[in-house]
Protein backbone atom coordinates (compact mmCIF):
# COMPACT_ATOMS: atom_id res chain seq x y z
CA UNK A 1 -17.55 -105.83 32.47
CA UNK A 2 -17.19 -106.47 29.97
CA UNK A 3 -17.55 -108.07 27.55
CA UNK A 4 -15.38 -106.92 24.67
CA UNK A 5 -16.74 -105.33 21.38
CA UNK A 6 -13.73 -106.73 18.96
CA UNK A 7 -16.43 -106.59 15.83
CA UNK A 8 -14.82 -103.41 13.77
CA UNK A 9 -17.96 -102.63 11.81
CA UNK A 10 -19.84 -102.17 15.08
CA UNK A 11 -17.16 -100.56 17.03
CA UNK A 12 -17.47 -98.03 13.53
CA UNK A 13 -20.97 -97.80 13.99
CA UNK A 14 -21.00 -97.07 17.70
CA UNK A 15 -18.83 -94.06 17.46
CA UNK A 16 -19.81 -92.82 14.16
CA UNK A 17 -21.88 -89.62 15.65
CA UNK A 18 -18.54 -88.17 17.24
CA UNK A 19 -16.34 -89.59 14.81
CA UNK A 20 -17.44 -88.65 10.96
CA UNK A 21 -16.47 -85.12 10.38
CA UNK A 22 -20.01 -83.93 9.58
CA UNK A 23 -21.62 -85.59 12.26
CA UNK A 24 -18.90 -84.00 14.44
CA UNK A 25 -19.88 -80.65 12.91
CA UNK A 26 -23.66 -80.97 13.54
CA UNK A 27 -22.95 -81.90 17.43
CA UNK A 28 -20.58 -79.42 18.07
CA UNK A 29 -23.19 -77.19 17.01
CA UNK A 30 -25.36 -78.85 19.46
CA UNK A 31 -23.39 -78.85 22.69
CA UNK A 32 -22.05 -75.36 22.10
CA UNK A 33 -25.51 -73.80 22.06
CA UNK A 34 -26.66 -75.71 24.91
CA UNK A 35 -27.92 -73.45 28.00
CA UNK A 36 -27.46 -75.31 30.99
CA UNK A 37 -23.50 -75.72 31.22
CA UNK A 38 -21.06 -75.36 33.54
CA UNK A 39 -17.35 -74.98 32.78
CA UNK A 40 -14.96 -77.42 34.23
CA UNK A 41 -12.29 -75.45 33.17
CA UNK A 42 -11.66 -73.27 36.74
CA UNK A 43 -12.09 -76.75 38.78
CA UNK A 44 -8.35 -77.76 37.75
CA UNK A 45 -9.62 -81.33 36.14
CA UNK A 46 -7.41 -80.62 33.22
CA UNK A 47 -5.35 -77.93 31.43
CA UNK A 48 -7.48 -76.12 29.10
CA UNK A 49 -5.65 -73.83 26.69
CA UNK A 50 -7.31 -70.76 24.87
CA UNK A 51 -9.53 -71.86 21.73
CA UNK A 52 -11.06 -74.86 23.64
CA UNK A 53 -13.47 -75.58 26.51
CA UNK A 54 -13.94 -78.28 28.64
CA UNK A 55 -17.48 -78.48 29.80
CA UNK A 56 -20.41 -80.15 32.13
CA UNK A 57 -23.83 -80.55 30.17
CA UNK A 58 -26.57 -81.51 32.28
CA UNK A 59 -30.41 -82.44 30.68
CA UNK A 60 -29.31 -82.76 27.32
CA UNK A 61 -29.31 -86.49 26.77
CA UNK A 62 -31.63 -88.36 29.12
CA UNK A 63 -32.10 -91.45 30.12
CA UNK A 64 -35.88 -92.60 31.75
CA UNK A 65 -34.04 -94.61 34.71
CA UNK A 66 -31.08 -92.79 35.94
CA UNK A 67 -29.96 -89.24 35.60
CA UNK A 68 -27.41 -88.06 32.92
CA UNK A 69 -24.94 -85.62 32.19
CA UNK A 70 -21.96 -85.26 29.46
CA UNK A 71 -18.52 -83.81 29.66
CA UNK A 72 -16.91 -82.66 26.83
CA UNK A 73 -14.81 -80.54 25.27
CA UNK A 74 -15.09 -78.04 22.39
CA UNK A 75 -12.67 -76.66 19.83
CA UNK A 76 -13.97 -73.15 19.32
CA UNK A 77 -11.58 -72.53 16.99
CA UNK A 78 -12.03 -75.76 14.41
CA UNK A 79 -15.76 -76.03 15.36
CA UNK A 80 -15.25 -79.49 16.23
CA UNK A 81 -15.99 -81.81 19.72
CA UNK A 82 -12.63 -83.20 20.58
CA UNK A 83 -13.22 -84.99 23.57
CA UNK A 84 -16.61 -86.38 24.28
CA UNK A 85 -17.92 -88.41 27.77
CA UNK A 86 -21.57 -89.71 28.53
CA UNK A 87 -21.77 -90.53 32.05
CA UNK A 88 -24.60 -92.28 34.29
CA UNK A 89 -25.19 -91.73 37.93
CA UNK A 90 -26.61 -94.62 39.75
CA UNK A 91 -28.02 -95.42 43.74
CA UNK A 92 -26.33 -99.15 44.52
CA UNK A 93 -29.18 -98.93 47.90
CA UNK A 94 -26.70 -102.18 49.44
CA UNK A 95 -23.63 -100.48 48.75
CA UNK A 96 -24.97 -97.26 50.24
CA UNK A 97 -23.43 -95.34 47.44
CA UNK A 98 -24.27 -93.41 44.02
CA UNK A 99 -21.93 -94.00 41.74
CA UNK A 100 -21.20 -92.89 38.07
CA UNK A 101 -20.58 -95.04 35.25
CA UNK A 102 -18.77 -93.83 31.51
CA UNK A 103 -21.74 -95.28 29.42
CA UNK A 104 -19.15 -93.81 26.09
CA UNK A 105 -15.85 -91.97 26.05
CA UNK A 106 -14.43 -90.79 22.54
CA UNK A 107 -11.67 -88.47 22.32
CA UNK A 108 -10.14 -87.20 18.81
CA UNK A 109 -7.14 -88.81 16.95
CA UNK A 110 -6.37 -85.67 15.11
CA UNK A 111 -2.78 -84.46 15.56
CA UNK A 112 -3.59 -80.56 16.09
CA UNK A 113 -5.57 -81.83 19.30
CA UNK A 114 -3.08 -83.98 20.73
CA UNK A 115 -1.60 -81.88 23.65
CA UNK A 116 -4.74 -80.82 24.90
CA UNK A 117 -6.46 -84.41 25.04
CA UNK A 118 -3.02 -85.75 26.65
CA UNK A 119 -4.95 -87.24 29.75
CA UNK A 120 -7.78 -85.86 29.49
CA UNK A 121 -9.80 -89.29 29.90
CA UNK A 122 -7.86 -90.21 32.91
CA UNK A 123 -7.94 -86.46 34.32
CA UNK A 124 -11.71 -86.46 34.03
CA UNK A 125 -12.39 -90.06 35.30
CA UNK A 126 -10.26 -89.10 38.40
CA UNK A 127 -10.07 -85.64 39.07
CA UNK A 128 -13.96 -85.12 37.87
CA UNK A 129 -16.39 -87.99 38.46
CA UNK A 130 -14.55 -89.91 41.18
CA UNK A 131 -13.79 -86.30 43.40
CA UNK A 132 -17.56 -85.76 42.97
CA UNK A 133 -18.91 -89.25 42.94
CA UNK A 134 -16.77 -90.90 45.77
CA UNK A 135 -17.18 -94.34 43.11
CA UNK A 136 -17.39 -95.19 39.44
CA UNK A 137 -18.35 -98.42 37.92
CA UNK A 138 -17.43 -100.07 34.59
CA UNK A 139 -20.11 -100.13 31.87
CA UNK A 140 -20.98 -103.23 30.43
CA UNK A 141 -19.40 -103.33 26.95
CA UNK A 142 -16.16 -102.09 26.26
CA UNK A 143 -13.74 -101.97 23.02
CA UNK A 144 -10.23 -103.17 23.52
CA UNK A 145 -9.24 -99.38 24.28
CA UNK A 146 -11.78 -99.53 26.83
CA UNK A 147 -10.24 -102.30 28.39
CA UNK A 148 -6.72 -100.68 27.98
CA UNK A 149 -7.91 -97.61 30.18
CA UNK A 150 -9.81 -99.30 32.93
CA UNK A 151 -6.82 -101.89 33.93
CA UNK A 152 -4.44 -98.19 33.91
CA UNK A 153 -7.28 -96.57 36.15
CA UNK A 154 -7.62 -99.71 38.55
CA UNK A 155 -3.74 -100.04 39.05
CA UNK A 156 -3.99 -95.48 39.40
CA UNK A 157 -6.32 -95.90 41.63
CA UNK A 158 -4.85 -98.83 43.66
CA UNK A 159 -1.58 -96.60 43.57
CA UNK A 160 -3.01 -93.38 45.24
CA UNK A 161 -5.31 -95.59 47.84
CA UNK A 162 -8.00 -95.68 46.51
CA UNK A 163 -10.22 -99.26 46.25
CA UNK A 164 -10.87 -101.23 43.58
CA UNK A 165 -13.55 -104.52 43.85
CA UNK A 166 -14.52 -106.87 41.21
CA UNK A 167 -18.53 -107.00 41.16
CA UNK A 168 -20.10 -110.06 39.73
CA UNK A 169 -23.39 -109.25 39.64
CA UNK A 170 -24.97 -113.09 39.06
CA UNK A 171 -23.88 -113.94 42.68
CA UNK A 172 -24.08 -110.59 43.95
CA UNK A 173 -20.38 -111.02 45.42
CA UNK A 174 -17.85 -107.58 45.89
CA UNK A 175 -14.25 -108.96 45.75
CA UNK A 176 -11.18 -106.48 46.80
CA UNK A 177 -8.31 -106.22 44.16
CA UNK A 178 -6.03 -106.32 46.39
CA UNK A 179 -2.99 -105.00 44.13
CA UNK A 180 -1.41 -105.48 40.33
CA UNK A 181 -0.87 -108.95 41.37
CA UNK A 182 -3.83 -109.72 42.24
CA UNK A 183 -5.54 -108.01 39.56
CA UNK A 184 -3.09 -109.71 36.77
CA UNK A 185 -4.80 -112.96 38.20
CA UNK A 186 -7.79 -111.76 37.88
CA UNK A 187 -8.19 -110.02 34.20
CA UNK A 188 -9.15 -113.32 32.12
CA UNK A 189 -12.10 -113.88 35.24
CA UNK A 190 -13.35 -109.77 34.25
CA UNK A 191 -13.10 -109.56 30.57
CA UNK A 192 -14.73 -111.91 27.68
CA UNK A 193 -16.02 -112.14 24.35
CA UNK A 194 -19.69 -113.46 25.56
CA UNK A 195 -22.47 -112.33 27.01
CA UNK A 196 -21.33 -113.76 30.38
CA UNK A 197 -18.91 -111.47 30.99
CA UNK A 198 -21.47 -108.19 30.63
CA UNK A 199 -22.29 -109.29 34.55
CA UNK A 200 -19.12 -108.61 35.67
CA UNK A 201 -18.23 -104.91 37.01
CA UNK A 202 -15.16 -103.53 38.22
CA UNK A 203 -16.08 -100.49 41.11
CA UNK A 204 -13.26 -98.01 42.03
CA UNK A 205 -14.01 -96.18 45.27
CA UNK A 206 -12.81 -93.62 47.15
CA UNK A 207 -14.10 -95.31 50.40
CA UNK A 208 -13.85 -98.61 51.66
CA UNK A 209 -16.96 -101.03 50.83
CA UNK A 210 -18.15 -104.23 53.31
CA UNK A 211 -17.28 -107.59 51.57
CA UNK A 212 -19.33 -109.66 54.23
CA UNK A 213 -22.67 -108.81 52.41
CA UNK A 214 -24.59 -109.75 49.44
CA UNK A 215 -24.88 -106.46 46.93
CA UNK A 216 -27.95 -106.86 44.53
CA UNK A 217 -28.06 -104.24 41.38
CA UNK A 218 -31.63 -103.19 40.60
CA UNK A 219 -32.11 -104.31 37.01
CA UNK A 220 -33.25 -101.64 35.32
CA UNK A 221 -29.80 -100.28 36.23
CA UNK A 222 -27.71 -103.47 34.64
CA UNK A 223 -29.97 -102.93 31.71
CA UNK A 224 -28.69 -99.46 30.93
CA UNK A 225 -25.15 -100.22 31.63
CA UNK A 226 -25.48 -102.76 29.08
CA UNK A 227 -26.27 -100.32 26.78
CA UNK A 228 -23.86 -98.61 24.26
CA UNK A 229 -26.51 -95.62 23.08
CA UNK A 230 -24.42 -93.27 20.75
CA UNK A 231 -27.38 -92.56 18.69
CA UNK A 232 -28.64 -90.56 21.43
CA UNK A 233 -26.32 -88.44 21.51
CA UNK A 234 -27.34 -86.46 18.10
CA UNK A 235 -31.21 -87.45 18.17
CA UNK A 236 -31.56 -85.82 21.44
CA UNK A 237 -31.15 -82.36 19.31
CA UNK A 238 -33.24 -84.01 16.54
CA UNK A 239 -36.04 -84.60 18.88
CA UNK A 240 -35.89 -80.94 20.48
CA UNK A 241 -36.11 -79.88 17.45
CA UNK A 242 -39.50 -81.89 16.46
CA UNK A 243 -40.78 -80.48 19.97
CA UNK A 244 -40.68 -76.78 18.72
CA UNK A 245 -42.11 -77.46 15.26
């Protein structure tokens, strides 16, 4: 984990499918007509008030190696995706766990939208994927906001007793963070500008994981958690679309 993306112009290009206001438009389109959803919004992840929808979107977006699904959510009433969540489900086989990882989380900036998004991230990472997933693991490049949300979530999760474990994955080693003190003396070991740091992984899990064991990732699955796919995101309607003609 990460190493950090600090360049602007590819931080710009990264997000520009949920971020340009016409690319926004055309996606929105997308997700809202997509059959096989399920709405979040009776499972108490996070208040939804009328003229939005928070929503589970499963076989949209696919990935050949590990199976996908998106949460988002919708403003109805602007036509516009406000919130927006790509997330990864994994089988660590050592670990004896399946775990999700965020491969991209966007939320809007724009003031109308700012007291339904309060927490949404956080609400989803914990009340969402880690109720359902038991663990989620960092992806493997991460902005500075990224960075920013992941040390509040591992100190959250610490907090309500849950665990947290720095994986490096070069020497196959799970530490325990054993609290903020612990994982203040730890940060500059986690996060980096280089390449390096893409092998290092911070887990939070519900249950407790054995230290006394060596945990190897597969590496198809450290490939795609290197990966920050955006583009996929549109061009998966694109595609469907070529499939019909």
């Amino acid at each position: 984990m990460p190493k950090l993306i600090n360049d602007l112009k590819e931080i710009k290009r990264e997000f520009a499918m949920v971020s340009k206001p016409e690319l926004n438009a055309k996606l929105y389109q997308a997700l809202a007509g997509w059959k096989n959803v399920q709405d979040l919004s009776a499972l108490n992840v996070h208040p939804v008030v009328p003229g939005y929808r928070l929503l589970r979107l499963d076989e949209r977006v696919k990935s050949p190696v590990l199976p996908t699904f998106e949460v988002v959510m919708l403003c109805d009433t602007t036509k516009q995706v406000v919130y927006y969540n790509r997330v990864l489900v994994m089988t660590i086989s050592d670990l004896n766990i399946k775990p999700a990882t965020q491969s991209l989380v966007w939320r809007s900036r724009e003031h109308k939208h700012d007291t339904v998004l309060h927490k949404v991230a956080a609400n989803v990472f914990t009340n969402y994927i880690l109720n359902d997933y038991n663990a989620i693991v960092s992806d493997g490049n991460q902005t500075s906001g990224g960075r920013f949300f992941w040390e509040g979530q591992v100190s959250a999760a610490m907090h309500r007793g849950n665990n947290a474990y720095f994986y490096k994955m070069m020497s196959a080693e799970l530490e325990r963070i054993k609290d903020d003190d612990d994982f203040n003396l730890l940060k500059d070991f986690i996060w980096g500008d280089t390449a390096a740091f893409e092998q290092n992984l911070i887990i939070i899990s519900k249950d407790n994981l054995p230290l006394d064991r060596k945990y190897q990732m597969p590496m198809d699955i450290i490939e795609e958690l290197d990966k920050t796919d955006i583009q996929k995101v549109v061009m998966a309607e694109q595609d469907s679309d070529l499939t019909k003609e």
